[in-house]
C-alpha atoms as a PDB file:
ATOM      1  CA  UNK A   1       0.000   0.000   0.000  1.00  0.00           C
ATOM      2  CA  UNK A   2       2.939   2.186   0.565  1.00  0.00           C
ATOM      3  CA  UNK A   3       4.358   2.127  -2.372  1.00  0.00           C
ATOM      4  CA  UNK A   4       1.151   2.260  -4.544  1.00  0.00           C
ATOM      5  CA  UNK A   5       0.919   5.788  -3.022  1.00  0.00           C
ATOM      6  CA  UNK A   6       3.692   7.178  -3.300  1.00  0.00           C
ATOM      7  CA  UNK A   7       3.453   6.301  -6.745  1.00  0.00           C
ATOM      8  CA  UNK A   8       0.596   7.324  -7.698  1.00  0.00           C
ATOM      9  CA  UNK A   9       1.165  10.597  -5.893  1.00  0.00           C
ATOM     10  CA  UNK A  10       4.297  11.272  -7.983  1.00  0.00           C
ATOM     11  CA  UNK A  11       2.396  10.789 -11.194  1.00  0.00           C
ATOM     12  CA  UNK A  12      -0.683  12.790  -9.962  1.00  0.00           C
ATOM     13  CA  UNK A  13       1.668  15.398  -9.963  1.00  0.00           C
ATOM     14  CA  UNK A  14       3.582  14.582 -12.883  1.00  0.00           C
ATOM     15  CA  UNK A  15       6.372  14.316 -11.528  1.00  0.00           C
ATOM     16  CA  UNK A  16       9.316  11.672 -12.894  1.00  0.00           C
ATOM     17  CA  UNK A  17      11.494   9.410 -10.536  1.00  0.00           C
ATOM     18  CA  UNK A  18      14.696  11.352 -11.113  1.00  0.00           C
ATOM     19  CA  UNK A  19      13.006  14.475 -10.175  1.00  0.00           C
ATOM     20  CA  UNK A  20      12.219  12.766  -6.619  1.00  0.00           C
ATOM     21  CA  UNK A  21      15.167  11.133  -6.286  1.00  0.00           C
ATOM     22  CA  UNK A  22      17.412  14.539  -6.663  1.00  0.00           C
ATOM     23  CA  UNK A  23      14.898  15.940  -4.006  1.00  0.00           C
ATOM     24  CA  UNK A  24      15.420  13.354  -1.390  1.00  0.00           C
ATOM     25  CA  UNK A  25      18.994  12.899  -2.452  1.00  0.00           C
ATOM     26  CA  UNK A  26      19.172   9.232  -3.371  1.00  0.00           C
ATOM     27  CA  UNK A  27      19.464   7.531  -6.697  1.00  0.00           C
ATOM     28  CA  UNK A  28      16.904   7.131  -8.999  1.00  0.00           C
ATOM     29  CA  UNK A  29      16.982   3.241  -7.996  1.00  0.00           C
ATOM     30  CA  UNK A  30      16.972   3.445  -4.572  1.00  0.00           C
ATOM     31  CA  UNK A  31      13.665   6.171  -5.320  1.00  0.00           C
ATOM     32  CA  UNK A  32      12.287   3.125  -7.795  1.00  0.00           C
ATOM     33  CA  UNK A  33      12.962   0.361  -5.045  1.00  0.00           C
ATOM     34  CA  UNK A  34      10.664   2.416  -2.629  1.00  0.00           C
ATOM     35  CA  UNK A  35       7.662   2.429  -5.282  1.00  0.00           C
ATOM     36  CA  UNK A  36       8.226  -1.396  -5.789  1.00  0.00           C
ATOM     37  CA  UNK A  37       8.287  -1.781  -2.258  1.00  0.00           C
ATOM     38  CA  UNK A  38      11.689  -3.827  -2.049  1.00  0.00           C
ATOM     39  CA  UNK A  39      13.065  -1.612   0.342  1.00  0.00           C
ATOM     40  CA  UNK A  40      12.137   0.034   3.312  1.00  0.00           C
ATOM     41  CA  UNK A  41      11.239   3.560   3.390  1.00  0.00           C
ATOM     42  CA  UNK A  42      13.711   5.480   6.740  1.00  0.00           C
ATOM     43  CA  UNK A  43      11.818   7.963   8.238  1.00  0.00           C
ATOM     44  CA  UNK A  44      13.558  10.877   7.491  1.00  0.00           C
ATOM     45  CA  UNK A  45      12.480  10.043   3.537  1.00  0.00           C
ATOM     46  CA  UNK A  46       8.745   9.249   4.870  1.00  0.00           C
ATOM     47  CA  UNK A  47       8.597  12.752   6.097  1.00  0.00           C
ATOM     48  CA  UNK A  48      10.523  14.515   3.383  1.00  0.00           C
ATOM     49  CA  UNK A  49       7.678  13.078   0.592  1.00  0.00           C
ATOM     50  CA  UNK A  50       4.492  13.896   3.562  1.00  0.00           C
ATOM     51  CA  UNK A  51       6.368  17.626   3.535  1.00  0.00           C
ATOM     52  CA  UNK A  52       6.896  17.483  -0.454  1.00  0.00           C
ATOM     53  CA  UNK A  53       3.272  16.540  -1.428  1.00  0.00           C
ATOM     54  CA  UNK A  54       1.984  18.109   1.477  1.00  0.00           C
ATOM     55  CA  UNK A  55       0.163  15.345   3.325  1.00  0.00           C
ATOM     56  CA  UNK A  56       0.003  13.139   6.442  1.00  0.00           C
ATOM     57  CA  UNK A  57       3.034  10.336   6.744  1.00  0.00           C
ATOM     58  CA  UNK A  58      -0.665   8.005   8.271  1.00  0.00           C
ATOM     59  CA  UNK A  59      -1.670   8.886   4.367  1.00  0.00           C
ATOM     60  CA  UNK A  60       1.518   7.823   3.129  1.00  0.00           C
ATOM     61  CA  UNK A  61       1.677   4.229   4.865  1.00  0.00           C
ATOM     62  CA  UNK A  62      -2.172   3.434   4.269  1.00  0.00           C
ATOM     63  CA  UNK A  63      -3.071   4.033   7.752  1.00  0.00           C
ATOM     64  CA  UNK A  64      -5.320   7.171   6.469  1.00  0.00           C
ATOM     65  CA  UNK A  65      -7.385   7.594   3.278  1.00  0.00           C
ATOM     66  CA  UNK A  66      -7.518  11.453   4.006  1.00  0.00           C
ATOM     67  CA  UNK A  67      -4.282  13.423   3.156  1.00  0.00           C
ATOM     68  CA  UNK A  68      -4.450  15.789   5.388  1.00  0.00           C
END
């Protein structure tokens, strides 16, 4: 569920993977391992992409359907 938002989140805002990536400072596949969900997501990223796309970090891990 994580990943499948932060996905689609990216794309609602048309945003590409390198774009993300430079913003959190990682690599673009370390940013595409979080969206497949083959790596875990550290907390300072979690709050870094709640901050970026301006909603709640409960959003961001499924425990919340509202975004703010």
């Amino acid at each position: 569920m994580v990943f499948e938002n932060i996905r689609n989140l990216r794309e609602d805002h048309d945003k590409v993977q390198t774009e993300l990536a430079e913003y959190l400072n990682v690599k673009q596949t370390t940013y595409s391992k979080y969206e497949l969900g083959k790596i875990n997501i550290p907390i300072d990223i979690f709050i870094k992409l709640a901050d970026y796309y301006d909603v709640t970090i409960d959003y961001l891990v499924g425990r919340s359907k509202d975004k703010k």
